[in-house]
PDB file of N, CA and C in Angstrom:
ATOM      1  N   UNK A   1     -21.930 -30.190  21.956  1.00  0.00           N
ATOM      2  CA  UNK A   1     -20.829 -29.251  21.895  1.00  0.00           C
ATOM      3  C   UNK A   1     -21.136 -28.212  20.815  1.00  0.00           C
ATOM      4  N   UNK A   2     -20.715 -26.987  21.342  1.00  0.00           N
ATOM      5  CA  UNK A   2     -21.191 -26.240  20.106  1.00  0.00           C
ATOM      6  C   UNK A   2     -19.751 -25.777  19.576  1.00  0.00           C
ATOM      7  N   UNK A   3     -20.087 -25.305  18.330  1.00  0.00           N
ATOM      8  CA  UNK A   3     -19.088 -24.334  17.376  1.00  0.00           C
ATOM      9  C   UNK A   3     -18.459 -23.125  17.835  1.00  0.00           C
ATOM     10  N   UNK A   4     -17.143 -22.777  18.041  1.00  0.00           N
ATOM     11  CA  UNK A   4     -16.760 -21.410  18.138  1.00  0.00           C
ATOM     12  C   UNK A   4     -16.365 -20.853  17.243  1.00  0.00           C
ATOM     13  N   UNK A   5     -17.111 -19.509  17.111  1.00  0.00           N
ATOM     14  CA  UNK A   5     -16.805 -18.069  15.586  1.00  0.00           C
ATOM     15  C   UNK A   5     -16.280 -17.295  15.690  1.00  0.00           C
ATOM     16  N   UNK A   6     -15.971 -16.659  14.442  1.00  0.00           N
ATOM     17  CA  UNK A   6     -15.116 -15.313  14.553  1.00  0.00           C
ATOM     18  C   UNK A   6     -15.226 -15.005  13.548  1.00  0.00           C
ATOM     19  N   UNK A   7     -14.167 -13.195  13.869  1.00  0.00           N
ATOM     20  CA  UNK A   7     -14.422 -12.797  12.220  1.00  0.00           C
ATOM     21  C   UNK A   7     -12.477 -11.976  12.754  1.00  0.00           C
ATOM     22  N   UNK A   8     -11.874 -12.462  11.255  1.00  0.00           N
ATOM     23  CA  UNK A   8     -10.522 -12.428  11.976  1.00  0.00           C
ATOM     24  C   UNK A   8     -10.007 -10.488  11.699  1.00  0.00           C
ATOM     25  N   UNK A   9     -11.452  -9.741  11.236  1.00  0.00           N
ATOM     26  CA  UNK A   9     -11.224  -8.277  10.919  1.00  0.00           C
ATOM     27  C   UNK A   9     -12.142  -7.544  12.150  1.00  0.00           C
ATOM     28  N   UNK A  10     -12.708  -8.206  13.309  1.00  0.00           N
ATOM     29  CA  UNK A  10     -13.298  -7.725  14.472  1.00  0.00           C
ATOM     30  C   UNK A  10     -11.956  -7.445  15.416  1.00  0.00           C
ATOM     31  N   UNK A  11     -12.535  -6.138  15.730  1.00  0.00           N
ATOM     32  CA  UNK A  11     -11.950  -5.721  17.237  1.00  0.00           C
ATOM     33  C   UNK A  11     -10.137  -5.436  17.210  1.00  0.00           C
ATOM     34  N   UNK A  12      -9.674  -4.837  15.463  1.00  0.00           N
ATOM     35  CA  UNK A  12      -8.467  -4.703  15.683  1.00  0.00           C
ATOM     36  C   UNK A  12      -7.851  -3.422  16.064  1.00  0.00           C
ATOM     37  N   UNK A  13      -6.759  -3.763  16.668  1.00  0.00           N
ATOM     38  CA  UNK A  13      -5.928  -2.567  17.462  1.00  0.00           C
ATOM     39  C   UNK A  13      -6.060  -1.141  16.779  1.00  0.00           C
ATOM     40  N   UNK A  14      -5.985  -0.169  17.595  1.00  0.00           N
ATOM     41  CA  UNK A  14      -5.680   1.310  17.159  1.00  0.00           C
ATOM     42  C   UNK A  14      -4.466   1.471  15.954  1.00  0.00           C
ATOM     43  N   UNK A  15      -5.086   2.326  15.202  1.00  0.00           N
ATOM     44  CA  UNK A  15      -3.641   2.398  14.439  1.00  0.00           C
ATOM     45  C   UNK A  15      -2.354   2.941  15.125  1.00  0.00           C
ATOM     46  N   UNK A  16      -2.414   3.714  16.808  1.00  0.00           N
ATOM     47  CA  UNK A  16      -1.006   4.049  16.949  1.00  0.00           C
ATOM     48  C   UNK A  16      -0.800   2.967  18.135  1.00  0.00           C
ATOM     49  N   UNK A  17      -1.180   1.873  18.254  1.00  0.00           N
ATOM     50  CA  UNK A  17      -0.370   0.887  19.326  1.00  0.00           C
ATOM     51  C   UNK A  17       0.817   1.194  19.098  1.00  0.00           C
ATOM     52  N   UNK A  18       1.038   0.763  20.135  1.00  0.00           N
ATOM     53  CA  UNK A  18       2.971   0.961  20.115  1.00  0.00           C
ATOM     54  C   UNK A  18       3.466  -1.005  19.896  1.00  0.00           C
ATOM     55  N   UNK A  19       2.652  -1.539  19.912  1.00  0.00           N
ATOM     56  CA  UNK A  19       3.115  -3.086  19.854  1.00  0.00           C
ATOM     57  C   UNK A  19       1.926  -4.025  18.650  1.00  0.00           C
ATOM     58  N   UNK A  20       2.649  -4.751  18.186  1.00  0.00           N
ATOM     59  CA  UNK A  20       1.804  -5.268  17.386  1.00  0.00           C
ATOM     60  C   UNK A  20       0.800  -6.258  18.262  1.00  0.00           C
ATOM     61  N   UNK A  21       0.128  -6.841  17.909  1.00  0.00           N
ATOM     62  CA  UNK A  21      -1.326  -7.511  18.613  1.00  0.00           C
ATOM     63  C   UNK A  21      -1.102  -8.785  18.349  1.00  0.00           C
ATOM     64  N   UNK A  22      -1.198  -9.967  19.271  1.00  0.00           N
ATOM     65  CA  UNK A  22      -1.122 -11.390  19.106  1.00  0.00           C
ATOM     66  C   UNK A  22      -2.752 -11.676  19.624  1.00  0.00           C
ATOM     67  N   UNK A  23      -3.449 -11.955  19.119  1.00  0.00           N
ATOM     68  CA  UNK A  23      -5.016 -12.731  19.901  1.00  0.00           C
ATOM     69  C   UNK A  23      -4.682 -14.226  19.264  1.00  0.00           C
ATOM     70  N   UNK A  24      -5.107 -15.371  19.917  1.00  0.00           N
ATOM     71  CA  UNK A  24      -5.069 -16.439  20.132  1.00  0.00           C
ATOM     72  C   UNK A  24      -6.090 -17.062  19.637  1.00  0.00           C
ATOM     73  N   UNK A  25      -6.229 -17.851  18.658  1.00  0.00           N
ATOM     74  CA  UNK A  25      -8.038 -18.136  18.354  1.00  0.00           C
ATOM     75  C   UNK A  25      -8.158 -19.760  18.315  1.00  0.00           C
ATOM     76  N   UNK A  26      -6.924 -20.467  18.568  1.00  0.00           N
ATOM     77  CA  UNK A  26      -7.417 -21.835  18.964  1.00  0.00           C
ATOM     78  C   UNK A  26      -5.643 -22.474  19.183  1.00  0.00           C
ATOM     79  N   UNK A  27      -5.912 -23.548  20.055  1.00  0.00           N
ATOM     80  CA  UNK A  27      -4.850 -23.916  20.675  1.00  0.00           C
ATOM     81  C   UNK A  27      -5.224 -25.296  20.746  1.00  0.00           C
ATOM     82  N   UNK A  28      -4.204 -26.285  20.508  1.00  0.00           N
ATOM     83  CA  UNK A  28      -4.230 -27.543  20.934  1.00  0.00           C
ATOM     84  C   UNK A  28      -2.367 -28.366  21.442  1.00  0.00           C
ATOM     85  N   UNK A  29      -1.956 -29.068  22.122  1.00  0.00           N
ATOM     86  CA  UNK A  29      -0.686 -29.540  21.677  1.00  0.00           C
ATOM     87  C   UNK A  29      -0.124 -29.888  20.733  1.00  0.00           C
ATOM     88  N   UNK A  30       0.926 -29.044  20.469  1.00  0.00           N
ATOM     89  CA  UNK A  30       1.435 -28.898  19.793  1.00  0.00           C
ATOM     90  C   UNK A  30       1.169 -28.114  18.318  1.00  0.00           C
ATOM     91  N   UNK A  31      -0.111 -27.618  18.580  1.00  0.00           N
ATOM     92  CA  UNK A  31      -0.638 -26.519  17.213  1.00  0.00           C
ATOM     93  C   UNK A  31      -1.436 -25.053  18.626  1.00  0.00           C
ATOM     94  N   UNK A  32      -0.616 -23.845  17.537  1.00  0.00           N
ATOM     95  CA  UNK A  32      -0.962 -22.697  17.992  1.00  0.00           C
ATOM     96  C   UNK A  32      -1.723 -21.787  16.636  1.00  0.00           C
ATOM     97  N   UNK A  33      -2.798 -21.537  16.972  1.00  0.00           N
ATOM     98  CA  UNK A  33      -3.309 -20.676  15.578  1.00  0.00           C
ATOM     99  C   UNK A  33      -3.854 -18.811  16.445  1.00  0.00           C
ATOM    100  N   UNK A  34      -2.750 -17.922  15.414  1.00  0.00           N
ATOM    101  CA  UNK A  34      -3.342 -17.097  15.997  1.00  0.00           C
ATOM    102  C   UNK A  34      -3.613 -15.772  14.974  1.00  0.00           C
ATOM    103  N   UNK A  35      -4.161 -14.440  15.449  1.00  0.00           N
ATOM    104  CA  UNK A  35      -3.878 -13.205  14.878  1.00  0.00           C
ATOM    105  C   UNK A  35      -2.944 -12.098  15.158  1.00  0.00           C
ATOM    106  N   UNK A  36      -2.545 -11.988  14.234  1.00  0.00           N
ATOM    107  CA  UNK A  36      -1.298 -10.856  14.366  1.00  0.00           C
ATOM    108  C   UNK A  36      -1.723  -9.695  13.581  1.00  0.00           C
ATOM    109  N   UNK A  37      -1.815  -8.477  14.722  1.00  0.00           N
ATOM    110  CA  UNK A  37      -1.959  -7.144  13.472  1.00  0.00           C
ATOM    111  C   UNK A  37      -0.739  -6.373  13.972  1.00  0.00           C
ATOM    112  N   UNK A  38      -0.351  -5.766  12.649  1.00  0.00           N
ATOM    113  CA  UNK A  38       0.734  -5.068  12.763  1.00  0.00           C
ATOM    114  C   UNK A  38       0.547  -3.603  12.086  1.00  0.00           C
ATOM    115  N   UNK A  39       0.862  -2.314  12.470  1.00  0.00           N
ATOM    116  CA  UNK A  39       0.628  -0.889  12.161  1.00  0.00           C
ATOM    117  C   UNK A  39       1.990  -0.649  11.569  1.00  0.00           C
ATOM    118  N   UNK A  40       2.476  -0.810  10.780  1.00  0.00           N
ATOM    119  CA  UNK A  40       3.899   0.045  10.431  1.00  0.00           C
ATOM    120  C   UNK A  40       5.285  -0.518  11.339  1.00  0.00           C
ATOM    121  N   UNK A  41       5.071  -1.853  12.534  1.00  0.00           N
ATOM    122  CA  UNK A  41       5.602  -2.235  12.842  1.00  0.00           C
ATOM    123  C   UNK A  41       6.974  -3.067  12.254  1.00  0.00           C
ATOM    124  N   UNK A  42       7.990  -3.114  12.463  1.00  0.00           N
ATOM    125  CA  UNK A  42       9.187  -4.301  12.706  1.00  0.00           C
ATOM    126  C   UNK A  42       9.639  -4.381  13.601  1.00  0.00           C
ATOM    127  N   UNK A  43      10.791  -5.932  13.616  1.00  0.00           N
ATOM    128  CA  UNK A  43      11.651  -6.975  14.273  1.00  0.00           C
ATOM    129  C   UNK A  43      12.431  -5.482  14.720  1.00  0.00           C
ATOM    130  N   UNK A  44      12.393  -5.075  16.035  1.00  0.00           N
ATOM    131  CA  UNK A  44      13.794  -4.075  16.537  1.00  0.00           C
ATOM    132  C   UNK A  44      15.187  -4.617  15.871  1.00  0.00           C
ATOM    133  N   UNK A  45      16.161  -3.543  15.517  1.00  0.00           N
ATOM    134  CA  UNK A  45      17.171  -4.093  15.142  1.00  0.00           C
ATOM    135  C   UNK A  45      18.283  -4.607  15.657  1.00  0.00           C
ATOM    136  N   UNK A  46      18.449  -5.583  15.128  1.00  0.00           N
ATOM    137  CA  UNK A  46      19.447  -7.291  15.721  1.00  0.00           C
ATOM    138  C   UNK A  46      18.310  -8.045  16.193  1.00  0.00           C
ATOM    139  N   UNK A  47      17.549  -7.958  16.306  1.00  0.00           N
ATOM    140  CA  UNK A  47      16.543  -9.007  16.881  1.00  0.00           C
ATOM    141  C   UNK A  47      16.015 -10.259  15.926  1.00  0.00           C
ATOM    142  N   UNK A  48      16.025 -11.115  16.169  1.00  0.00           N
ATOM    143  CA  UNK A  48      15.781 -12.671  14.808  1.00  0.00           C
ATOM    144  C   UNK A  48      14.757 -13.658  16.074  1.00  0.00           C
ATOM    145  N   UNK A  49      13.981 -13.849  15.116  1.00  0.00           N
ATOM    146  CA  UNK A  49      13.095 -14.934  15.868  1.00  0.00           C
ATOM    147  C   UNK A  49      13.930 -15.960  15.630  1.00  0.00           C
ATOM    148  N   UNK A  50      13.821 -17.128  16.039  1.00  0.00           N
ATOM    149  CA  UNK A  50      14.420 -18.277  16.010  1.00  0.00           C
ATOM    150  C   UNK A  50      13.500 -19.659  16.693  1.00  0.00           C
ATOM    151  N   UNK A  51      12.504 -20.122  15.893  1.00  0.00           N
ATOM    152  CA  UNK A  51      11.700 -21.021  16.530  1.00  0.00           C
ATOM    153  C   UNK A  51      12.348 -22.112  16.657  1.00  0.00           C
ATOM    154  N   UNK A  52      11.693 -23.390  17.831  1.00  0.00           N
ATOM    155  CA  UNK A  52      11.558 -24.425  18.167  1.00  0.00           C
ATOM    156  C   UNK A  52      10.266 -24.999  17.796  1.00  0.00           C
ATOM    157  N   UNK A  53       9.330 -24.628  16.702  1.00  0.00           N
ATOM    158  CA  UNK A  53       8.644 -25.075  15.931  1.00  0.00           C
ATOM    159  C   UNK A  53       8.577 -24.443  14.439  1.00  0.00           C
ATOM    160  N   UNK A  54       7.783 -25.093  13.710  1.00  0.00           N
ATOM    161  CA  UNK A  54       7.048 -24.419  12.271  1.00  0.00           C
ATOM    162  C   UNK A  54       6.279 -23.386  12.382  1.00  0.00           C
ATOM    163  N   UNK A  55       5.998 -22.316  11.729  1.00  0.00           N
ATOM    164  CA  UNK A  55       5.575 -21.356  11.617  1.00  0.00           C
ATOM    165  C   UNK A  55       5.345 -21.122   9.855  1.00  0.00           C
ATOM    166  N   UNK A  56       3.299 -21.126   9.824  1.00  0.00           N
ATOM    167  CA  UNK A  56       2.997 -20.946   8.671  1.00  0.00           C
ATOM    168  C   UNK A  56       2.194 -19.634   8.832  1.00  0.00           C
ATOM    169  N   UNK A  57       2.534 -18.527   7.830  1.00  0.00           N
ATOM    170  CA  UNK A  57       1.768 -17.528   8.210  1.00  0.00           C
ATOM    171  C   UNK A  57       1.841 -17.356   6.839  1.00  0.00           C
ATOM    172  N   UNK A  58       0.370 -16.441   6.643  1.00  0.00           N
ATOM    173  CA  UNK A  58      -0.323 -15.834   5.830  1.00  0.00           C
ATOM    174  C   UNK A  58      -0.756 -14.294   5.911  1.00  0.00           C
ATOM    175  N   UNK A  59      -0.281 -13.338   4.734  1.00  0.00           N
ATOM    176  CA  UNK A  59      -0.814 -12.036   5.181  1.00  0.00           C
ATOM    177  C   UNK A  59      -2.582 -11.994   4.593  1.00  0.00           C
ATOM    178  N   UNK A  60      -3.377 -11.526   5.055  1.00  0.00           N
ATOM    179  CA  UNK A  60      -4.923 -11.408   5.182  1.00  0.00           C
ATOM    180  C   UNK A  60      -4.761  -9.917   4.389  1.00  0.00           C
ATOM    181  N   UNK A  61      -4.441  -9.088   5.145  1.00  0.00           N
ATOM    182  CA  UNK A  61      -4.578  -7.877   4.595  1.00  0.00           C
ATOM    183  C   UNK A  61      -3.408  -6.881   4.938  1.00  0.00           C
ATOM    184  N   UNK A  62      -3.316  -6.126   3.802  1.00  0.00           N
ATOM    185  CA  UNK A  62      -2.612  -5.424   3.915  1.00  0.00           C
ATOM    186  C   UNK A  62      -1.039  -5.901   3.265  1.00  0.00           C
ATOM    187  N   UNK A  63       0.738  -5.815   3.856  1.00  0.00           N
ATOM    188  CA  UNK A  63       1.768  -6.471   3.175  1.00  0.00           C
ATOM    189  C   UNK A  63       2.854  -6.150   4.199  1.00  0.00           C
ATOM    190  N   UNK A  64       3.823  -6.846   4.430  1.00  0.00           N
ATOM    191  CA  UNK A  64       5.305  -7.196   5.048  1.00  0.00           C
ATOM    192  C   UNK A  64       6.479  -7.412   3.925  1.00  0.00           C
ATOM    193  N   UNK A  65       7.279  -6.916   4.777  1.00  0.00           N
ATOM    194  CA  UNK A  65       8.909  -7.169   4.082  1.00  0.00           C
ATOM    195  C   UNK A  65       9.140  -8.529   5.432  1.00  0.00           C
ATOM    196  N   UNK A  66       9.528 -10.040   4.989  1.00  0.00           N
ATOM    197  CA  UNK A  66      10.613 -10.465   5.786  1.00  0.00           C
ATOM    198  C   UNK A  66      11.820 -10.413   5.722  1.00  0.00           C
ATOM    199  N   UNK A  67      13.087 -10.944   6.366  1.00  0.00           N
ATOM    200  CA  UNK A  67      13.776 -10.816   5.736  1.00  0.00           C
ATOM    201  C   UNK A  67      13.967 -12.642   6.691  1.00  0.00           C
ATOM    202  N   UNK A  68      14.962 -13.240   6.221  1.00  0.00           N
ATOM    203  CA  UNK A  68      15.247 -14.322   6.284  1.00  0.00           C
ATOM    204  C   UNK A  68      16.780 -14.770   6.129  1.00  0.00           C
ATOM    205  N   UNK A  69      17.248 -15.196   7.542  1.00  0.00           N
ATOM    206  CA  UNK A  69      18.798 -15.506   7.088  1.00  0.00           C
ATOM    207  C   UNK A  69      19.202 -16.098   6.590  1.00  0.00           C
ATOM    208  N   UNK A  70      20.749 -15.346   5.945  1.00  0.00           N
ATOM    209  CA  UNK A  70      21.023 -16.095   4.641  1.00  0.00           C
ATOM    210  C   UNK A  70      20.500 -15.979   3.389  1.00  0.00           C
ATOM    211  N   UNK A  71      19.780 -15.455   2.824  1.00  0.00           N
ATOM    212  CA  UNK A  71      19.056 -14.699   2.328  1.00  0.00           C
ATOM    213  C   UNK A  71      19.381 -13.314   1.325  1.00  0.00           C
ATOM    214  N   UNK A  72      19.654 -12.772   0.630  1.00  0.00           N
ATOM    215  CA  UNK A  72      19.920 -11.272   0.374  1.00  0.00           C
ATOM    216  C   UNK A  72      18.614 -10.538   0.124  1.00  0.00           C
ATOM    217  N   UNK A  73      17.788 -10.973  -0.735  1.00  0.00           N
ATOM    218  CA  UNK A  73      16.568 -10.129  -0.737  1.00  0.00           C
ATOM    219  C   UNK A  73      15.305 -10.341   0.590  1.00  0.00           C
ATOM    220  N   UNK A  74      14.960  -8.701   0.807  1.00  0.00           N
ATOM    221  CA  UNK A  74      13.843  -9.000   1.859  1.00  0.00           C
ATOM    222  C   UNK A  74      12.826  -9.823   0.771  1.00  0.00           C
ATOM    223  N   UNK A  75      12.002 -10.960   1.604  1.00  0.00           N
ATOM    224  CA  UNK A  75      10.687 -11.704   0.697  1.00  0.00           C
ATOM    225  C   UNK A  75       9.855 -10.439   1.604  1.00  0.00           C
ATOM    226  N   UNK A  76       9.073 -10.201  -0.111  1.00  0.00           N
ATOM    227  CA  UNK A  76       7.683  -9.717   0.640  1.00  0.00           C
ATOM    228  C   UNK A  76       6.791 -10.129   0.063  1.00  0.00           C
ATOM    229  N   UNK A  77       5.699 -10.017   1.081  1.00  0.00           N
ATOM    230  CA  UNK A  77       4.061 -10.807   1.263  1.00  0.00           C
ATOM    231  C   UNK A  77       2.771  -9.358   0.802  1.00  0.00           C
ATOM    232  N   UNK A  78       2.370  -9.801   0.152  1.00  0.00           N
ATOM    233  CA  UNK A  78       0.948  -9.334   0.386  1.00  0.00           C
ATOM    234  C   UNK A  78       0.080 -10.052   0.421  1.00  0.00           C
ATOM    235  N   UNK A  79      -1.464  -9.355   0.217  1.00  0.00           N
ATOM    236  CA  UNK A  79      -2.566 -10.506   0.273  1.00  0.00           C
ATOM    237  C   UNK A  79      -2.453 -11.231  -0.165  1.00  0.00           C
ATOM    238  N   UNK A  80      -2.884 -12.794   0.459  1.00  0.00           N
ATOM    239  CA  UNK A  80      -2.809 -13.740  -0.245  1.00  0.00           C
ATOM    240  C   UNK A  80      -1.469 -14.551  -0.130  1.00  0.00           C
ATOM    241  N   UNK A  81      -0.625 -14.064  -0.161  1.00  0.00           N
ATOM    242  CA  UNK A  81       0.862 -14.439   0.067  1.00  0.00           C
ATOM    243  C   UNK A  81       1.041 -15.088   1.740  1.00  0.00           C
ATOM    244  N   UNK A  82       1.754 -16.289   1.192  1.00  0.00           N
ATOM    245  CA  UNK A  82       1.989 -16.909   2.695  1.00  0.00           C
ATOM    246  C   UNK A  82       3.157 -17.986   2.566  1.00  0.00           C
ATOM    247  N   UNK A  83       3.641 -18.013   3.907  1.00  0.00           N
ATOM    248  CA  UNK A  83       5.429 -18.469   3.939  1.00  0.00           C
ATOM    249  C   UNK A  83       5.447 -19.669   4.897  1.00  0.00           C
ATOM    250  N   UNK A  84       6.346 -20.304   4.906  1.00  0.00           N
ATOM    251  CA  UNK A  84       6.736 -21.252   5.647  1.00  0.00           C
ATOM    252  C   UNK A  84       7.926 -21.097   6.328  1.00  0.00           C
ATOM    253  N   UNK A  85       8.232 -21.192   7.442  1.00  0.00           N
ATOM    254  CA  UNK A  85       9.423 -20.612   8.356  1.00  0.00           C
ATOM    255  C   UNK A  85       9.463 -21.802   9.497  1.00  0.00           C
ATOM    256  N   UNK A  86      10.518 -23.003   8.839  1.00  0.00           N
ATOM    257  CA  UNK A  86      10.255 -24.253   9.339  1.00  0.00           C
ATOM    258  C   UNK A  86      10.958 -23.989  10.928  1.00  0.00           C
ATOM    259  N   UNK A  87      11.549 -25.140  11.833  1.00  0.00           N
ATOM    260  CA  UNK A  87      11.759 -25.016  12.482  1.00  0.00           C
ATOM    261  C   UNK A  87      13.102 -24.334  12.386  1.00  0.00           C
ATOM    262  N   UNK A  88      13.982 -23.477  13.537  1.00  0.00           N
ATOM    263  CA  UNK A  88      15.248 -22.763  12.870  1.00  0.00           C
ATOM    264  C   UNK A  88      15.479 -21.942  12.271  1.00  0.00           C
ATOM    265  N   UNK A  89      14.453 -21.630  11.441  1.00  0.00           N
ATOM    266  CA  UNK A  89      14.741 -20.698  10.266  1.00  0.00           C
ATOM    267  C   UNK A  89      14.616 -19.226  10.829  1.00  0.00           C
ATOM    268  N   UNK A  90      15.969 -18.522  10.951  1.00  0.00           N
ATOM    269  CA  UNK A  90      15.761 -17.155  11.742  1.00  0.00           C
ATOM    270  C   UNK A  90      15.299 -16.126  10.579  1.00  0.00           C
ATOM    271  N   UNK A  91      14.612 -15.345  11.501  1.00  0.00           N
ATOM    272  CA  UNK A  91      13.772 -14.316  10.285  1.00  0.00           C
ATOM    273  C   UNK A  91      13.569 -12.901  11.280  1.00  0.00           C
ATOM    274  N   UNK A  92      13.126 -12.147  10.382  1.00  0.00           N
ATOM    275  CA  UNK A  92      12.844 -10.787  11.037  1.00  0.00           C
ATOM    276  C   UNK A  92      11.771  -9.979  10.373  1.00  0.00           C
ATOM    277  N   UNK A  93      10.864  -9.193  10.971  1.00  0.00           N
ATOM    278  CA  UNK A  93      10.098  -8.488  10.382  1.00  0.00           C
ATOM    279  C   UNK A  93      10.623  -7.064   9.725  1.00  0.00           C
ATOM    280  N   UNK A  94      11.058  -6.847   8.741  1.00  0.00           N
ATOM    281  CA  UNK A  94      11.816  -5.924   8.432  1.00  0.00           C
ATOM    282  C   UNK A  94      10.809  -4.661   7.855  1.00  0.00           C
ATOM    283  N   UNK A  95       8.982  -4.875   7.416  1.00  0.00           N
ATOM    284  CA  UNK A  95       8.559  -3.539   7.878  1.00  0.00           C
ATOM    285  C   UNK A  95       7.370  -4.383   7.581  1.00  0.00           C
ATOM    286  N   UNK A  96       6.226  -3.747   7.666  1.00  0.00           N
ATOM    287  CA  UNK A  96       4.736  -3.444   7.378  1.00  0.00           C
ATOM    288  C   UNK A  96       4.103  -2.487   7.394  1.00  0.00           C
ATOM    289  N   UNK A  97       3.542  -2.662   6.604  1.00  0.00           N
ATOM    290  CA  UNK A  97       2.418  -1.235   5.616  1.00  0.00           C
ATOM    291  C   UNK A  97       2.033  -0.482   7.259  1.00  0.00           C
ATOM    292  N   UNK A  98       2.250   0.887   6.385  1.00  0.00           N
ATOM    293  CA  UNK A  98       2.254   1.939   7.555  1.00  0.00           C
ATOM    294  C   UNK A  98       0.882   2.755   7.353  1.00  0.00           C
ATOM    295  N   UNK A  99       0.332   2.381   6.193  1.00  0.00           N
ATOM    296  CA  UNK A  99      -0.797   2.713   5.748  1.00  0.00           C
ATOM    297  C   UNK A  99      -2.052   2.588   6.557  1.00  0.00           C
ATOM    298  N   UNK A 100      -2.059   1.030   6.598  1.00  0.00           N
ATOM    299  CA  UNK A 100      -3.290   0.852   7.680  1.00  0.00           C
ATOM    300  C   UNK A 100      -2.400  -0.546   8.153  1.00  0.00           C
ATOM    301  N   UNK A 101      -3.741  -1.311   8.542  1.00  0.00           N
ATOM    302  CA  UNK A 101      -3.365  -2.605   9.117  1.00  0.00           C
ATOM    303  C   UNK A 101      -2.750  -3.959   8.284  1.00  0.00           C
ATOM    304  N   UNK A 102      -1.507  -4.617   8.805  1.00  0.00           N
ATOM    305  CA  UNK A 102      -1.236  -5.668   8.210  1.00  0.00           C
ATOM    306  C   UNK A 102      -2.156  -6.904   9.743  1.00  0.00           C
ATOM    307  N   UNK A 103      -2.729  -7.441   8.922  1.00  0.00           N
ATOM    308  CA  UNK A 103      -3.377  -8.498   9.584  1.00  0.00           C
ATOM    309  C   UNK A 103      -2.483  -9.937   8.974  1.00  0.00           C
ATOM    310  N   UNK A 104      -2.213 -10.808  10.141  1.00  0.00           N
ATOM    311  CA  UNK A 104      -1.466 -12.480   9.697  1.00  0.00           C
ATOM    312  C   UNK A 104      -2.044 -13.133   9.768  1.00  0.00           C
ATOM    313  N   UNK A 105      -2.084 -14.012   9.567  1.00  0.00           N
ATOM    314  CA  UNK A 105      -3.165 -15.746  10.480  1.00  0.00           C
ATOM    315  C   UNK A 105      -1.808 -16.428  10.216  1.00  0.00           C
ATOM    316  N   UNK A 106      -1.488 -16.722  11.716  1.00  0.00           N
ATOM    317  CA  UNK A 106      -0.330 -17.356  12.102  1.00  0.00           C
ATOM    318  C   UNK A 106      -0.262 -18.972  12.396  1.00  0.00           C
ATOM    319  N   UNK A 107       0.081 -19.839  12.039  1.00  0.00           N
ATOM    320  CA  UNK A 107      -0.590 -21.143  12.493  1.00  0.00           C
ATOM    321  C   UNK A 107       1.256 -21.817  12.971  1.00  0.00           C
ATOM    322  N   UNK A 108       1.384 -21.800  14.336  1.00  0.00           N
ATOM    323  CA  UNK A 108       2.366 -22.268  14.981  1.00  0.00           C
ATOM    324  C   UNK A 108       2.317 -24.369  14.972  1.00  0.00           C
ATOM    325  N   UNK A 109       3.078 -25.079  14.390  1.00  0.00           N
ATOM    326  CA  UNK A 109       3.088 -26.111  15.033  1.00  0.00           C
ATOM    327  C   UNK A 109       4.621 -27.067  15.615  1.00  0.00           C
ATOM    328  N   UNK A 110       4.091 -28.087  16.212  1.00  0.00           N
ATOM    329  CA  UNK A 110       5.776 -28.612  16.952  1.00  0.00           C
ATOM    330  C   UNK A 110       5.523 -29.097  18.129  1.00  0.00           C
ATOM    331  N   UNK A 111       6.804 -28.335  18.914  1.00  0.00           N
ATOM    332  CA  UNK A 111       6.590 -28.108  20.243  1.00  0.00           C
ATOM    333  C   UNK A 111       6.170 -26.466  20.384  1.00  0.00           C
ATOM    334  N   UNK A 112       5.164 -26.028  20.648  1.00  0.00           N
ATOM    335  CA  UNK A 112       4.625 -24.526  20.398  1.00  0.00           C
ATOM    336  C   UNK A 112       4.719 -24.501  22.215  1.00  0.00           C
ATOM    337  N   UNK A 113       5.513 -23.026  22.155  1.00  0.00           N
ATOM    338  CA  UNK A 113       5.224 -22.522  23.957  1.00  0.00           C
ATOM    339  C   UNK A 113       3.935 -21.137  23.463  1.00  0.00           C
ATOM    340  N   UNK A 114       3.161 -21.966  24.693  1.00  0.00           N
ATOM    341  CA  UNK A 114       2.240 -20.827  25.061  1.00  0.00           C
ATOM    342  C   UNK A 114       2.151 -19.493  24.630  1.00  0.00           C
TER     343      UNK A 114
END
């Protein structure tokens, strides 16, 4: 069996996508690991994620405002900075660097849908 590679700063989106980028870089039940780049993107407003799993993400490069309910201050991330957003925990992307790219490494676990 061999090894699969990567490099998680290959092949990212244009700076004017209109949508942020999900690529997928390994999957098993119940664990989802992926990449997220984001251009100046946020959560449309009223919109709240609301998982049926854990969600550990890390910003790589670049920085985000979350915001998190219940909550008063947006948390923000930069490099290096990384959150835990257990199961339930509604949140929103309330901005990212418009500068260049915010890159995540997202690591979904639980019951993770596809």
């Amino acid at each position: 069996m061999s090894a699969d590679r990567g490099n998680l700063f290959e092949h990212l989106p244009e700076p004017d996508a209109a949508d942020e980028e999900f690529l997928l870089l390994w999957a098993r039940p119940g664990l989802r690991v992926e990449r997220i780049v984001s251009h100046g993107h946020a959560t449309p407003p009223g919109q709240w994620y609301d998982q049926a799993w854990d969600e550990w993400v890390l910003v790589v490069r670049g920085s985000a405002g979350l915001r998190i309910e219940g909550r008063d201050a947006t948390v923000e991330l930069r490099e290096g900075d990384w959150l835990l957003l257990p199961v339930g925990c509604r949140h929103r992307v309330e901005w990212t660097a418009p500068a260049g790219p915010t890159v995540w490494l997202a690591i979904h676990a639980g019951e993770v849908s596809p």
